[in-house]
Protein backbone atom coordinates (compact mmCIF):
# COMPACT_ATOMS: atom_id res chain seq x y z
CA UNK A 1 18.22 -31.50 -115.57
CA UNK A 2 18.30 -29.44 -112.58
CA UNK A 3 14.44 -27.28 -112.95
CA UNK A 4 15.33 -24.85 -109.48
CA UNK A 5 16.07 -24.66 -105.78
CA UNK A 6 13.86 -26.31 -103.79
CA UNK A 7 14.90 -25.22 -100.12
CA UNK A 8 18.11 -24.69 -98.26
CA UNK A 9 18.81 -25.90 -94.69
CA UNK A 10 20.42 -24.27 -92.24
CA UNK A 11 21.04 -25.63 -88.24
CA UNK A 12 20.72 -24.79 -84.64
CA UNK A 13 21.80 -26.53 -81.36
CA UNK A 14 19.48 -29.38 -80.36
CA UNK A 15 16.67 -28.30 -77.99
CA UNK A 16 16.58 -24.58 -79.20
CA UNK A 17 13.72 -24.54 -81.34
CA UNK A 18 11.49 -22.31 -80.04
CA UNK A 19 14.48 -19.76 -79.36
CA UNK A 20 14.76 -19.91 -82.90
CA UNK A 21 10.72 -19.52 -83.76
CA UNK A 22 10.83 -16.64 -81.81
CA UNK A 23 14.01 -15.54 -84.19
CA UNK A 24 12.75 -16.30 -87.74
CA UNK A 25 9.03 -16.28 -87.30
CA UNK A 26 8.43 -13.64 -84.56
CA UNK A 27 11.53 -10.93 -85.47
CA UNK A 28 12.01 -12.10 -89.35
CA UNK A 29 8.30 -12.47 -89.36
CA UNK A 30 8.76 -15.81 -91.87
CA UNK A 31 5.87 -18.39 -91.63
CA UNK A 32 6.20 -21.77 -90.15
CA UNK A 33 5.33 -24.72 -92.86
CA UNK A 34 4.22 -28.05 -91.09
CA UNK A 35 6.82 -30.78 -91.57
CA UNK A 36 5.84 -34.05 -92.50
CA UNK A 37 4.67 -36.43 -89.74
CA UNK A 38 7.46 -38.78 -90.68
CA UNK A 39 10.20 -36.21 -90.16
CA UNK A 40 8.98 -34.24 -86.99
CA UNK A 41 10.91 -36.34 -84.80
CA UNK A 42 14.05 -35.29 -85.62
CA UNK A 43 13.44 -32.18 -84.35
CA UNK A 44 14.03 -28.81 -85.84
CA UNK A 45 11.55 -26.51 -87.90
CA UNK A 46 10.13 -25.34 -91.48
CA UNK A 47 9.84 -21.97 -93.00
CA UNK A 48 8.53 -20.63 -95.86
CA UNK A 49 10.20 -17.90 -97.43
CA UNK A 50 8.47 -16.89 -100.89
CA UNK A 51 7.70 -19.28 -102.79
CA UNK A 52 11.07 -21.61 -101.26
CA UNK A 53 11.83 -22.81 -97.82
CA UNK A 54 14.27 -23.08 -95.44
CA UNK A 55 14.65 -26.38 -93.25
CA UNK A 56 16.23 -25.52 -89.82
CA UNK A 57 17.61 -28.72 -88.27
CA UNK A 58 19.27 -29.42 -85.30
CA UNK A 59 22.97 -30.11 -84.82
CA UNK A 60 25.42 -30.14 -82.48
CA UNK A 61 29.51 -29.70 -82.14
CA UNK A 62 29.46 -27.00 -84.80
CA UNK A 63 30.79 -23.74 -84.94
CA UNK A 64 28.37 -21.55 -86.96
CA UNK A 65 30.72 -18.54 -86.58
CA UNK A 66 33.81 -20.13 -88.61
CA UNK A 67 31.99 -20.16 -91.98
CA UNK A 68 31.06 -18.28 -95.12
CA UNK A 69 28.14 -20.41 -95.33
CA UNK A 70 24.97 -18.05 -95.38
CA UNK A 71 21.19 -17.45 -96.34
CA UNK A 72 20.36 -14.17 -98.78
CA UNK A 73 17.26 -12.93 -98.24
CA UNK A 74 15.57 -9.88 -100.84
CA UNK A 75 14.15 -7.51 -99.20
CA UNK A 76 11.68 -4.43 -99.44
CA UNK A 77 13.09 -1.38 -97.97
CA UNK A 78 16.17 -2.58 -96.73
CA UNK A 79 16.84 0.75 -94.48
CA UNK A 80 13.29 -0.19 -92.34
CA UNK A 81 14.82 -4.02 -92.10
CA UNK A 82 18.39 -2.99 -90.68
CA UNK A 83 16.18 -0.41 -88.36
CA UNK A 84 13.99 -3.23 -87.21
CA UNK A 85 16.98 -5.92 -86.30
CA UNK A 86 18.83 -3.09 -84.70
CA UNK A 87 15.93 -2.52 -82.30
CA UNK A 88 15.59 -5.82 -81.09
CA UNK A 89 19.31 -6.37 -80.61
CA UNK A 90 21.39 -7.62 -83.95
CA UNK A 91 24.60 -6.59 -84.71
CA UNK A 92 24.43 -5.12 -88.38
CA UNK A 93 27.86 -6.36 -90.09
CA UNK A 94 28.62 -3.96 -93.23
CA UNK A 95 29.31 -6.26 -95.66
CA UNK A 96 31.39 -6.60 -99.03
CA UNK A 97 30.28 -3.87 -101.54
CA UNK A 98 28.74 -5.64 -104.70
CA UNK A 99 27.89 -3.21 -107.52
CA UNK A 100 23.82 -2.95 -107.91
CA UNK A 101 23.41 -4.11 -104.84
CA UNK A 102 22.37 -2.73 -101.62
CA UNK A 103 22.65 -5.41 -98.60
CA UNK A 104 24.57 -5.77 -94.98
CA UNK A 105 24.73 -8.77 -92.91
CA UNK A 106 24.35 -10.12 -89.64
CA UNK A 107 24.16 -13.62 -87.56
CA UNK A 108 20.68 -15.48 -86.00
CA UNK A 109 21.14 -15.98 -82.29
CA UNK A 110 23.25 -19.40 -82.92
CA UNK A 111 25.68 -17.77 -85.35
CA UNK A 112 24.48 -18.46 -89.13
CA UNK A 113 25.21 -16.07 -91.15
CA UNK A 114 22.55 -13.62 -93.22
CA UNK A 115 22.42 -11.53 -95.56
């Protein structure tokens, strides 16, 4: 029986780490969780993100920009979020109208796509 999500994983190019620390945790303002010792040699990073997390690995030869693959994030006062991602440099991508829902979207520095 399947009880939840547990976290999601999402990658960046190998060696870009703290490019994307400075991304999630100092922009997005998401807390780092400390991986386990037996897994922090394979580089890449942890966040916490509620009560879930999202593993961001390293991997390279792939084009982040060719999928629909993506990360939703909910959000308190989503007008003050797009404001604050505009100001240090995202491209806000209207997205897909979904009735009850207000959202946009927009890519990390590598190319995953957000929501």
């Amino acid at each position: 029986m399947i009880l939840g999500l547990h976290h999601a994983q999402i990658t960046i190019p190998k060696g870009t780490e703290d490019q994307g620390r400075e991304f999630y945790c100092g922009i997005l303002g998401l807390p780092e969780r400390v991986k386990p010792e037996s897994l922090k040699g394979r580089g890449g990073f942890w966040l916490e993100v509620g009560d879930r997390e999202v593993h961001v690995g390293t991997e390279e030869g792939f084009d982040r920009l060719t999928t629909k693959a993506h990360l939703a994030y909910q959000v308190k006062n989503l007008s003050s979020w797009k404001e604050k991602l505009e100001q240090n440099g995202i491209q806000i991508i209207e997205g897909m109208p979904i009735p009850g829902f207000n959202r946009f979207e927009f890519r990390d520095p590598f190319g995953n796509r957000l929501k």
